[in-house]
Structure formats: C-alpha cells, structure tokens
C-alpha atoms as a PDB file:
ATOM      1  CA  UNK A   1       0.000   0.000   0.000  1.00  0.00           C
ATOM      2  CA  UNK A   2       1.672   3.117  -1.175  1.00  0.00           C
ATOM      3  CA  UNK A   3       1.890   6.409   1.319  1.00  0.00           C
ATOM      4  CA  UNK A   4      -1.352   8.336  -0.408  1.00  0.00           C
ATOM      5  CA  UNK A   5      -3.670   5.160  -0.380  1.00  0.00           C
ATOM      6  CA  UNK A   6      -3.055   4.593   3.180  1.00  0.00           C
ATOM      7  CA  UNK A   7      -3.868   8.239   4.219  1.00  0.00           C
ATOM      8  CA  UNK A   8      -6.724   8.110   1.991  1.00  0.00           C
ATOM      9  CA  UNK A   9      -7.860   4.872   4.117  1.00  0.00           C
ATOM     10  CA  UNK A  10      -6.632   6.879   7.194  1.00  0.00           C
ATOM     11  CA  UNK A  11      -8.658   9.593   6.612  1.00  0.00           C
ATOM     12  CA  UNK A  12     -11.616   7.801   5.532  1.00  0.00           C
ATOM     13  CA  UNK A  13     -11.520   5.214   8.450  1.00  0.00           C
ATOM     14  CA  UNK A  14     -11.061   8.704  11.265  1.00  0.00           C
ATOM     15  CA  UNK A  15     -14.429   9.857   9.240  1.00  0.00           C
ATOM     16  CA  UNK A  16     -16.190   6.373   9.906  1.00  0.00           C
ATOM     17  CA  UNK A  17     -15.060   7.221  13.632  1.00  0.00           C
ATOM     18  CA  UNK A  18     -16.396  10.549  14.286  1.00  0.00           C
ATOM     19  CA  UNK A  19     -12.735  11.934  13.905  1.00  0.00           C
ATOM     20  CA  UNK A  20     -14.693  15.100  11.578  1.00  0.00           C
ATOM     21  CA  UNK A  21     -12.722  18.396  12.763  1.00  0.00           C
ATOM     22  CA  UNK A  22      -9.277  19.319  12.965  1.00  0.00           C
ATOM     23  CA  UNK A  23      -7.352  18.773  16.676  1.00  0.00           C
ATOM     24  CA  UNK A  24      -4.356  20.837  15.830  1.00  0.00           C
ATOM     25  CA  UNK A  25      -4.171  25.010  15.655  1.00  0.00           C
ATOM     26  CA  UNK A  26      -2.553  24.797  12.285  1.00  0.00           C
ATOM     27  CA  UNK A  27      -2.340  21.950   9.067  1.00  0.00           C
ATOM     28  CA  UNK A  28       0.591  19.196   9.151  1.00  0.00           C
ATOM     29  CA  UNK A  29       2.076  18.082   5.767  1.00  0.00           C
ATOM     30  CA  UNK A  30       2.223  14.765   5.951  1.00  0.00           C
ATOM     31  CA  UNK A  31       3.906  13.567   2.933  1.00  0.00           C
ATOM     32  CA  UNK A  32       6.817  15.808   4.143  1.00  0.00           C
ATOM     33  CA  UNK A  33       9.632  14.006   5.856  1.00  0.00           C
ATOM     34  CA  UNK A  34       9.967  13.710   9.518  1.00  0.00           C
ATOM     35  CA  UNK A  35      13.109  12.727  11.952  1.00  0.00           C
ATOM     36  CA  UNK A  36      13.238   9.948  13.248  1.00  0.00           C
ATOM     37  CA  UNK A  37      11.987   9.608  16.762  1.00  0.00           C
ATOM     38  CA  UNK A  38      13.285   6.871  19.110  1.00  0.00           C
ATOM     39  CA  UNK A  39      10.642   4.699  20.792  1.00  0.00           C
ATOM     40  CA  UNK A  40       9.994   5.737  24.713  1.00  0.00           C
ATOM     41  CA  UNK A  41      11.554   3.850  27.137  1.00  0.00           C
ATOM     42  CA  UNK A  42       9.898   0.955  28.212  1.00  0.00           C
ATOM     43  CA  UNK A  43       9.524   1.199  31.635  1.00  0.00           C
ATOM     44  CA  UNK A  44       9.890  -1.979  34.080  1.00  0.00           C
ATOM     45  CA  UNK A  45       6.389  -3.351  35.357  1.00  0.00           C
ATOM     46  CA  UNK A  46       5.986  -5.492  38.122  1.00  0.00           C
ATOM     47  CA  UNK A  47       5.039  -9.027  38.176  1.00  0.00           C
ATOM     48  CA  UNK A  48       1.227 -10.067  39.080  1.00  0.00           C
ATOM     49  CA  UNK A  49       1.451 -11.199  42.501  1.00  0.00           C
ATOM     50  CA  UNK A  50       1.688 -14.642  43.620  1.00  0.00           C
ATOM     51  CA  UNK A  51      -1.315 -15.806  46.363  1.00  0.00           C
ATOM     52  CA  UNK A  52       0.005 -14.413  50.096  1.00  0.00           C
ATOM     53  CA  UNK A  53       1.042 -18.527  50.510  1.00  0.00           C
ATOM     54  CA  UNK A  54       3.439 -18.951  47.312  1.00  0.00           C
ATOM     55  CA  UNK A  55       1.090 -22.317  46.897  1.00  0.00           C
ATOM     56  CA  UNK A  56      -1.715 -22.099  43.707  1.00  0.00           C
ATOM     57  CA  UNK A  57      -4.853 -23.136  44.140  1.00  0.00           C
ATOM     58  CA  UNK A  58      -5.594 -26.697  42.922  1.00  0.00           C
ATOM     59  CA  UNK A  59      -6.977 -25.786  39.701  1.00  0.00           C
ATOM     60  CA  UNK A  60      -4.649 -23.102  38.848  1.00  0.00           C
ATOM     61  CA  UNK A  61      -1.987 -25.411  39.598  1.00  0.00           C
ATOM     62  CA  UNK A  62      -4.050 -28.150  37.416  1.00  0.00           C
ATOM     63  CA  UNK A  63      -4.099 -25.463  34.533  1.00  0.00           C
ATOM     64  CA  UNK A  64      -0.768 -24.848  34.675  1.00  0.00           C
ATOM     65  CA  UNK A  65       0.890 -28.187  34.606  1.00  0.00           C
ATOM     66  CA  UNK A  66      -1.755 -28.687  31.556  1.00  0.00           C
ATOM     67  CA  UNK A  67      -0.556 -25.526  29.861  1.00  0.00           C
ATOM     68  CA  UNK A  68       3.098 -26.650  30.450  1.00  0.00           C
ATOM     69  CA  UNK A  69       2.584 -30.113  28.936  1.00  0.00           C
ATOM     70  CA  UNK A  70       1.578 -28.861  25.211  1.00  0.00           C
ATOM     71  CA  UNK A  71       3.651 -28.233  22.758  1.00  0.00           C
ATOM     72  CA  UNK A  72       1.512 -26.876  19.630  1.00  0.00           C
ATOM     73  CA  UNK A  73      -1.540 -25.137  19.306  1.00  0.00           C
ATOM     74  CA  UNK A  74      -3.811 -27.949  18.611  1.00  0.00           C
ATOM     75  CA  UNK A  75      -2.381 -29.561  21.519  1.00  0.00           C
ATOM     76  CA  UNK A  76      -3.732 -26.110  23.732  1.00  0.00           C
ATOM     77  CA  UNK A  77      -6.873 -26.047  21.870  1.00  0.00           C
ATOM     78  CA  UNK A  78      -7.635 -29.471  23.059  1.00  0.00           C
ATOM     79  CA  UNK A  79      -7.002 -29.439  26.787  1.00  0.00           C
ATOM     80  CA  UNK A  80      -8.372 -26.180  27.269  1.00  0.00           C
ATOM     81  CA  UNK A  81     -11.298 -27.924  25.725  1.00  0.00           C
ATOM     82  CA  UNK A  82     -11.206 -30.810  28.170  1.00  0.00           C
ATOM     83  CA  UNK A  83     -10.567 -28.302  31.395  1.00  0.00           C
ATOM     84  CA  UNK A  84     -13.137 -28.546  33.544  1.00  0.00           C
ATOM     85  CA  UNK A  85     -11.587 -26.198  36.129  1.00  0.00           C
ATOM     86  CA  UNK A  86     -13.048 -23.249  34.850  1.00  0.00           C
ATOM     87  CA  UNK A  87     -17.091 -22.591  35.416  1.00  0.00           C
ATOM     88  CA  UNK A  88     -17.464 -20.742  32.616  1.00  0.00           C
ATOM     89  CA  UNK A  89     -16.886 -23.651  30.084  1.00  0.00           C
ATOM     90  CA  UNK A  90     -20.147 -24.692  31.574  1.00  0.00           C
ATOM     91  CA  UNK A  91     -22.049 -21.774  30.795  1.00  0.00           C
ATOM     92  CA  UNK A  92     -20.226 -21.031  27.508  1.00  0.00           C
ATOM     93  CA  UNK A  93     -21.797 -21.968  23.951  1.00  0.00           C
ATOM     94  CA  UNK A  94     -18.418 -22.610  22.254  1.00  0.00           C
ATOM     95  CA  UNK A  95     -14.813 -22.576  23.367  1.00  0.00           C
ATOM     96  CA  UNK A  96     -12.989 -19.160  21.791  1.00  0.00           C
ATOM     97  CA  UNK A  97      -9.935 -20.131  20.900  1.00  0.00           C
ATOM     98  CA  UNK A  98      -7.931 -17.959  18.543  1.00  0.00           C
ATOM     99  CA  UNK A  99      -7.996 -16.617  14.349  1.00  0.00           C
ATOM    100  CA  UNK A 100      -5.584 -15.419  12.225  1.00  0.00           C
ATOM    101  CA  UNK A 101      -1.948 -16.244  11.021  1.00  0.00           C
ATOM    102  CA  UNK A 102       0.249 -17.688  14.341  1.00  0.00           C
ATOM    103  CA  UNK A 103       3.462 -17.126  11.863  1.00  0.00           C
ATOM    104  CA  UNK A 104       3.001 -13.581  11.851  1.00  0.00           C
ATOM    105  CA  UNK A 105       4.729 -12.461  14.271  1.00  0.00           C
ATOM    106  CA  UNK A 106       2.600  -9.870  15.613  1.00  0.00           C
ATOM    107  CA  UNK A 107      -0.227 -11.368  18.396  1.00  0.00           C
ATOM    108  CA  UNK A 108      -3.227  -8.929  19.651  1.00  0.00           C
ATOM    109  CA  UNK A 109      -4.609 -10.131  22.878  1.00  0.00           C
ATOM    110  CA  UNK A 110      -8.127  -9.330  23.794  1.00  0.00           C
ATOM    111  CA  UNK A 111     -10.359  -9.716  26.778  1.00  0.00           C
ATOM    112  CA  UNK A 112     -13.280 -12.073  27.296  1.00  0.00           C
ATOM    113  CA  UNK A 113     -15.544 -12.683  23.899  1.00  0.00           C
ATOM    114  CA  UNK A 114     -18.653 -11.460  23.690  1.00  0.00           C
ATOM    115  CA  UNK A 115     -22.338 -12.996  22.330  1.00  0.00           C
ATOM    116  CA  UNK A 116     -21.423 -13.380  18.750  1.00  0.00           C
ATOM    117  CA  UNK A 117     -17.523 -14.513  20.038  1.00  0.00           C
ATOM    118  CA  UNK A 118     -19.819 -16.903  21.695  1.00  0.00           C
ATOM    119  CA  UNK A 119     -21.899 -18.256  19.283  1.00  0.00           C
ATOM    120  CA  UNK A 120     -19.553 -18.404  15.999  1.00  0.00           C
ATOM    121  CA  UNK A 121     -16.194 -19.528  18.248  1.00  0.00           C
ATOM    122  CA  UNK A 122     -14.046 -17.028  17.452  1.00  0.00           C
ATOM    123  CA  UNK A 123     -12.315 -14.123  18.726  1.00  0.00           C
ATOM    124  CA  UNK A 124     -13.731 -10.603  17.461  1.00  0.00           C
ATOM    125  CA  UNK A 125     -16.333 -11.117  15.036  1.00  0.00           C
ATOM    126  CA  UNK A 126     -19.215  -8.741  16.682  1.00  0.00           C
ATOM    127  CA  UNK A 127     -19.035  -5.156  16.328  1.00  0.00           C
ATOM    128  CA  UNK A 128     -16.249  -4.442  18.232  1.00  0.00           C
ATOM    129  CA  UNK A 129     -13.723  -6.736  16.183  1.00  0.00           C
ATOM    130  CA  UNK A 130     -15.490  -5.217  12.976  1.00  0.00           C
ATOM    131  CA  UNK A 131     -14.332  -1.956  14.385  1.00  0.00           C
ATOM    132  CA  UNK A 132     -10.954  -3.616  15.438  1.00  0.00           C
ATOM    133  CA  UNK A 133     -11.073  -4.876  11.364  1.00  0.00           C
ATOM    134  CA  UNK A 134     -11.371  -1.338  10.317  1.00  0.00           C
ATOM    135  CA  UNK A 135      -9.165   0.085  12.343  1.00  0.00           C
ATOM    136  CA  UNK A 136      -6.133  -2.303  11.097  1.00  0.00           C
ATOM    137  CA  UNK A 137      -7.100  -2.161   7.566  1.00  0.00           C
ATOM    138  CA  UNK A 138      -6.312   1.578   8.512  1.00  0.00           C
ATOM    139  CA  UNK A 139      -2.631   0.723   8.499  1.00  0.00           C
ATOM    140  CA  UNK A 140      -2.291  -2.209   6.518  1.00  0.00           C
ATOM    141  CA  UNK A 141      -3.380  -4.844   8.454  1.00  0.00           C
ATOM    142  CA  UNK A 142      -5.907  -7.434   7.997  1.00  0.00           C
ATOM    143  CA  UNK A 143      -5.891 -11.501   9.792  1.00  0.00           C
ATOM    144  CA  UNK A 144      -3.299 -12.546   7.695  1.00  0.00           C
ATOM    145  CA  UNK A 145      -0.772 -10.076   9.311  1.00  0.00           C
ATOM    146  CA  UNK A 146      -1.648 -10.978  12.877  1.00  0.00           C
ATOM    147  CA  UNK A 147      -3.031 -13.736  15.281  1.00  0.00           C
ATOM    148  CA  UNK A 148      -5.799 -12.893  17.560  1.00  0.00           C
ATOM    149  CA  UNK A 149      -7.015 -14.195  20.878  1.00  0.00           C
ATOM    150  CA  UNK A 150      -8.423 -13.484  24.270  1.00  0.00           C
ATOM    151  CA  UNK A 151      -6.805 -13.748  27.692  1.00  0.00           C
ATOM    152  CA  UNK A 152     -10.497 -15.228  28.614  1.00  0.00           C
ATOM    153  CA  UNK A 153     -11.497 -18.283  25.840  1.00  0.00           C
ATOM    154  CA  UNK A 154     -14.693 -18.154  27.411  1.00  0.00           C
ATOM    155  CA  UNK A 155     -17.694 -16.267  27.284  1.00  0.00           C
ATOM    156  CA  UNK A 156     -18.737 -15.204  30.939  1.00  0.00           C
ATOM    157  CA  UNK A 157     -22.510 -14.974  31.846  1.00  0.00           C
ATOM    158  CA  UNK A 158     -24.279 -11.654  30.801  1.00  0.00           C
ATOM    159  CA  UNK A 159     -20.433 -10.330  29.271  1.00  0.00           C
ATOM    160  CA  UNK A 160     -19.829  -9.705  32.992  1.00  0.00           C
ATOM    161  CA  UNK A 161     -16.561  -9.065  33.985  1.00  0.00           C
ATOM    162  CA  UNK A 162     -14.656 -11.615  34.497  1.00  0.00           C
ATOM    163  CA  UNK A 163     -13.097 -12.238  38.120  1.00  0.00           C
ATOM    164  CA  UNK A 164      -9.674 -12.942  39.376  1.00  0.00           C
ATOM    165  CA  UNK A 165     -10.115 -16.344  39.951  1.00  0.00           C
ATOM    166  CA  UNK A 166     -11.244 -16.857  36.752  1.00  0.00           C
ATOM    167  CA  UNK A 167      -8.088 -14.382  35.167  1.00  0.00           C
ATOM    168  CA  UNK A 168      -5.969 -16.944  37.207  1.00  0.00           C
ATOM    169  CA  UNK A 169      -7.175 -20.018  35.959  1.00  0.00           C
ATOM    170  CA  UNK A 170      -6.830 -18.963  32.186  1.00  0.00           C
ATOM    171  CA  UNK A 171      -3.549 -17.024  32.609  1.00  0.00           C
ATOM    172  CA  UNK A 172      -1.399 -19.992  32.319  1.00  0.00           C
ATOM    173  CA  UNK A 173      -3.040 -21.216  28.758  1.00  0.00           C
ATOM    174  CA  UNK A 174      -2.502 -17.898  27.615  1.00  0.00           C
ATOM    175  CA  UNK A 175       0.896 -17.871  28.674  1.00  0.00           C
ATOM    176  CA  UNK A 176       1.665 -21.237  26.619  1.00  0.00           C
ATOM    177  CA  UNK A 177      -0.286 -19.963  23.704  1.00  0.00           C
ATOM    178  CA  UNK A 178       1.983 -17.137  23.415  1.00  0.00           C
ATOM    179  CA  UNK A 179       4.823 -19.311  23.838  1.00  0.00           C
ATOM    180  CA  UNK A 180       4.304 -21.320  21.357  1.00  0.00           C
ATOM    181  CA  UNK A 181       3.445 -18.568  18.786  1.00  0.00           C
ATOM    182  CA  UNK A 182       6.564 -16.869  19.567  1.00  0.00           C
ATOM    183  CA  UNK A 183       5.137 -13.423  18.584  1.00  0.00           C
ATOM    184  CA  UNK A 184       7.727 -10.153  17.790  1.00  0.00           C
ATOM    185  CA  UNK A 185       5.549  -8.007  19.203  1.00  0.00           C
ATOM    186  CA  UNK A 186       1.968  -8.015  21.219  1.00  0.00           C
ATOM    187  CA  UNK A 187      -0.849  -5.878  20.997  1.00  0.00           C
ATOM    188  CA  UNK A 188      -3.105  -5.602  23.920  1.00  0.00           C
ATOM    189  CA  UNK A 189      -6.523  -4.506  23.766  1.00  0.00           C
ATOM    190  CA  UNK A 190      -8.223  -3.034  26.785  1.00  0.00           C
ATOM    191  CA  UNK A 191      -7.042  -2.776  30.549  1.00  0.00           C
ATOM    192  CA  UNK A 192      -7.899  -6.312  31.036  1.00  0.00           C
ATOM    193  CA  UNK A 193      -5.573  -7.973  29.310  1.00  0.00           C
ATOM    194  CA  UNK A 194      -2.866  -5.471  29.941  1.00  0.00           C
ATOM    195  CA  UNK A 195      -3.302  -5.801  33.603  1.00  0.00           C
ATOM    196  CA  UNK A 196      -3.131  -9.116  33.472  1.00  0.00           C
ATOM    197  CA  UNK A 197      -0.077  -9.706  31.104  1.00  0.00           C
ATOM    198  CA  UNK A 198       1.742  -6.162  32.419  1.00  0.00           C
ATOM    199  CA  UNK A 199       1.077  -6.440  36.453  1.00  0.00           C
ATOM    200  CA  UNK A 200       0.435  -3.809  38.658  1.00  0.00           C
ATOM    201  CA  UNK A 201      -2.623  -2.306  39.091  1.00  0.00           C
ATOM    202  CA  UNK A 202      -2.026   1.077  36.675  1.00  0.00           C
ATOM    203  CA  UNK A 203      -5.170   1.385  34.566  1.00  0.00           C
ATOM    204  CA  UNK A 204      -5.491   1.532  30.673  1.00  0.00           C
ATOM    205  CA  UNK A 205      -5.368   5.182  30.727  1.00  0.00           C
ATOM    206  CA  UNK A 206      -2.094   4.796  32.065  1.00  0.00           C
ATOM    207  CA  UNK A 207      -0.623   1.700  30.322  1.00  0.00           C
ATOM    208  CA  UNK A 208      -1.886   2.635  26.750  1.00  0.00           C
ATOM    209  CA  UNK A 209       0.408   4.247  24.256  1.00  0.00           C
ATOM    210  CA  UNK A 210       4.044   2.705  25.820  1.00  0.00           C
ATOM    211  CA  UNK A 211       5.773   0.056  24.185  1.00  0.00           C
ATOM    212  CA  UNK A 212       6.992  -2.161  27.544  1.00  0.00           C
ATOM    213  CA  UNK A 213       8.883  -5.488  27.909  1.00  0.00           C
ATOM    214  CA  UNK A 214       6.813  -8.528  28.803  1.00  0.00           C
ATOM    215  CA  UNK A 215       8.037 -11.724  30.282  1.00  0.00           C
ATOM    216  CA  UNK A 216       6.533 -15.223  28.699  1.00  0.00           C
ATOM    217  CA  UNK A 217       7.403 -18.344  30.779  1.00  0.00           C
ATOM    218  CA  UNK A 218       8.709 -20.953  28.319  1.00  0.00           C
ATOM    219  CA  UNK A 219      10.353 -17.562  26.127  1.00  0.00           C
ATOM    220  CA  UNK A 220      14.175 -16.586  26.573  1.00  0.00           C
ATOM    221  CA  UNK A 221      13.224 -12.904  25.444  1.00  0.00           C
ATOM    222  CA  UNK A 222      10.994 -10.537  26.735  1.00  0.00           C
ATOM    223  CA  UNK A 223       8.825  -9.212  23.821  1.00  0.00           C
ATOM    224  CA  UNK A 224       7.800  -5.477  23.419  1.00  0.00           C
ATOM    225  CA  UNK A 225       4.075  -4.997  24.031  1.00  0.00           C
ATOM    226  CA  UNK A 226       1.872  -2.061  22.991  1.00  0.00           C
ATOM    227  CA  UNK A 227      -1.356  -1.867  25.723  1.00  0.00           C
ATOM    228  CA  UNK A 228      -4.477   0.398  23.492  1.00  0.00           C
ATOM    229  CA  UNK A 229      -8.440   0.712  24.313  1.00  0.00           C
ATOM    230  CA  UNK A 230     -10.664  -2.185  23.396  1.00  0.00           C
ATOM    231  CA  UNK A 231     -12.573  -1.438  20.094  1.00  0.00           C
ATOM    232  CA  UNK A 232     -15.879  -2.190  22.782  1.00  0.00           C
ATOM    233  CA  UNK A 233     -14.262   1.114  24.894  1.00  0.00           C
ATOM    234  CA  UNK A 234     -14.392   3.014  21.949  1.00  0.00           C
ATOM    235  CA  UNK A 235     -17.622   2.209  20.274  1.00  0.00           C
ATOM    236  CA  UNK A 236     -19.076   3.691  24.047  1.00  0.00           C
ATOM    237  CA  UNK A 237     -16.206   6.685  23.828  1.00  0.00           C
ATOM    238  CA  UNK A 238     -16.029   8.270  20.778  1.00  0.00           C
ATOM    239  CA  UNK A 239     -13.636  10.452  22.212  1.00  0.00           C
ATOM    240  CA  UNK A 240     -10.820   7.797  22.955  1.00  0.00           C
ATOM    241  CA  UNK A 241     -10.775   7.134  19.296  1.00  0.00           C
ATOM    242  CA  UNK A 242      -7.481   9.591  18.878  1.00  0.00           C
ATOM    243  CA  UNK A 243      -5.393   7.982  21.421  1.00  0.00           C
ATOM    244  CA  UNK A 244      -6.225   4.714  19.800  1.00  0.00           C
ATOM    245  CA  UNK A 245      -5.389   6.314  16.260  1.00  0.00           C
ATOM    246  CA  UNK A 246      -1.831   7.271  17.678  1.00  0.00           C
ATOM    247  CA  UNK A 247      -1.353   3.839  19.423  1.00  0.00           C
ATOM    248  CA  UNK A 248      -1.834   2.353  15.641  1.00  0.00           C
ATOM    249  CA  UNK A 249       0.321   4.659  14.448  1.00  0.00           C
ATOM    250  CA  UNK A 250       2.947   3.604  17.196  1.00  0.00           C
ATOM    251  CA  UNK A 251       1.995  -0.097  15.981  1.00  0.00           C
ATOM    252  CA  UNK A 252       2.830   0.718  12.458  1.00  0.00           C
ATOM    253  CA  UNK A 253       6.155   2.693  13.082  1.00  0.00           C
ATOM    254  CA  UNK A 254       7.178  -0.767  15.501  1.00  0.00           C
ATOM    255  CA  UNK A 255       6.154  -3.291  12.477  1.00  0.00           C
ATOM    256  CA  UNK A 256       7.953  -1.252  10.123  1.00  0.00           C
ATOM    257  CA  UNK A 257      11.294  -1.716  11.783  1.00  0.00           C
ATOM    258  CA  UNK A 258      10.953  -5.450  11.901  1.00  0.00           C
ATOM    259  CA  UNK A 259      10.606  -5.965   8.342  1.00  0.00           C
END
C-alpha cells in the first residue's frame, strides 16, 4: 500500500469514527519528511502477585501443569477444551480459541468474547472486532498479518466481567499460547488484558500508548508490548478514538522496523 492510499484509508476510516474536525491550531504536511523519533523507554512493570502462601490453588496449579505439557496449538486447543476447572466452560456456547496467522509475528490479545464470540467460536467477530477490522485495515493490516485471541477463551454470563479467579485459571493457557506462537511483538486490547499480562494495578489510561517489555514463561526474550483501548471502549467513547489512532500509528512505526 503506497503512502497516499493509506492516508486516503486513514482519513476515511477517522471519518467512519467521528474523527470530523481538525485537533491541531494549524495543518501538518504529511507527505513531508519527519526525523526519526526513538521509541519511549519501556519502563519496568511489576510481576502479578503470587497468592500471600506462594502455593496455587488446585486448579490453577491443574491449569498450569496442563498448559506446560503442550507443545503446539492444537495440543492447547484441546485441553483447554477438556478443562473442567473453569465454570465458565459450563455456561459457555463454544470454546474461543484464537484466528488469524500464528506465523506472523505480531499477536493482539483481547479480553473475554462477547455474544457473537460466543456463538460463531471465534475471537472478534461482533461489532467491536469489525471496528478492530477497520481500524487495522487503517494501516495495513488485515488476519493474515496478525493472530488474535483473548486472555479469557470463554464467554462469561451476561459479558460480565470476568473475576480474578477466573483471570488466574486462564492465565497460564494464555501464557503457553503465546509461547508457542513466539510473537515479535503483542498488541493488547483493553485494561484487562494489559493488567493481566503487564502487572500492577495502573489502569489503561495509564498503560496505553508505551511500548513495555513482557516476560513469557517458556520464552528466553521478553517481547515489546503495545497496551491500546478495546474497540468495545471506543464504540461507548467516541472520544478515545485519537489515542487509539496514535497507538496504531505507534503499531505501524514498531512493524515497520521489523521488516
């Protein structure tokens, strides 16, 4: 896609988002050359926090060693299948799994899926991933460039939020699924999932928009992650949309200096 298409789309895609009136006091030319910037630091995060004992639970423990044990996807896919550690396989139409291209090299991670998540069985297919699909296409990107999954495979009751226990108990499957994959780079989509892969207890506002290091068990090297608003967030907030435009931006400039 040369430079004038993808403004076009750009421009086009901000329009589809409400993006309609100028946010700067005078134009920008942007087909003129810029400097270089270098990438902000990325700033050390803690570790979630072990229980007060050091000991898992039993079925965090279970999920773990299960996690551990496979050693491709359709290996994962199939005991997080058969896990019946988790309540919310029970109440779940279909597991949620991921889509996409796993040889990519660049891995979004979502939160929990949703009713149509739900009922097709797979990840971002409502109207928040066809905003997610839009916003992508924006820079170039469309399933074949990426994988995509959920930190939660399945759908809780009511698209309540899910709890901690529950974050525990899928954690370590997400963990091997990312291992496996061996991603460049992650993409994290709503506070969620960044909490949960990033530590502390910062909230999106705060974690969005910095690339930062992230630590896989099973994975040698950390890999740079880029926390942004879920496409849900931003069908509620119009206003968020700009941050999220720059964090694509951010996401392009990143991808660009893999190739």
């Amino acid at each position: 896609m040369d430079l004038r298409t993808a403004l076009t789309a750009a421009l086009r895609l901000q329009l589809e988002w409400g993006a309609d009136e100028a946010l700067a006091e005078t134009p920008h030319d942007h087909f003129a050359p810029s400097p270089a910037a270098p990438e902000p630091a990325s700033p050390a995060i803690p570790r979630p926090a072990a229980p007060a004992s050091g000991v898992l639970p039993p079925a965090a423990a279970r999920a773990a060693a299960l996690a551990a044990a496979c050693h491709s996807l359709d290996e994962l896919r199939a005991a997080l299948a058969a896990f019946d550690g988790c309540s919310l396989s029970e109440t779940a139409t279909n597991l949620v799994f991921n889509d996409g291209n796993p040889a990519a090299g660049l891995m979004l991670i979502g939160e929990a899926p949703g009713a149509e998540e739900d009922r097709i069985g797979k990840p971002f297919v409502g109207p928040s991933g066809q905003l997610l699909d839009r916003m992508l296409a924006s820079i170039g990107l469309d399933r074949d460039h990426y994988l995509i999954t959920n930190l939660i495979p399945w759908r809780p009751p009511g698209n309540r939020s899910p709890t901690d226990a529950e974050v525990m108990l899928c954690l370590p499957f997400l963990h091997r699924q990312i291992a496996l994959v061996r991603p460049k780079l992650l993409l994290l989509l709503g506070g969620l999932a960044a909490k949960a892969l990033l530590g502390g207890s910062a909230g999106i506002t705060r974690l969005r928009g910095t690339w930062r290091e992230i630590e896989i068990p099973g994975l040698l090297a950390p890999i740079p992650a880029l926390a942004t608003y879920h496409p849900a967030y931003l069908l509620r907030t119009p206003g968020a949309k700009r941050d999220a435009w720059a964090d694509l931006l951010s996401l392009r400039r990143r991808l660009e200096r893999q190739d």
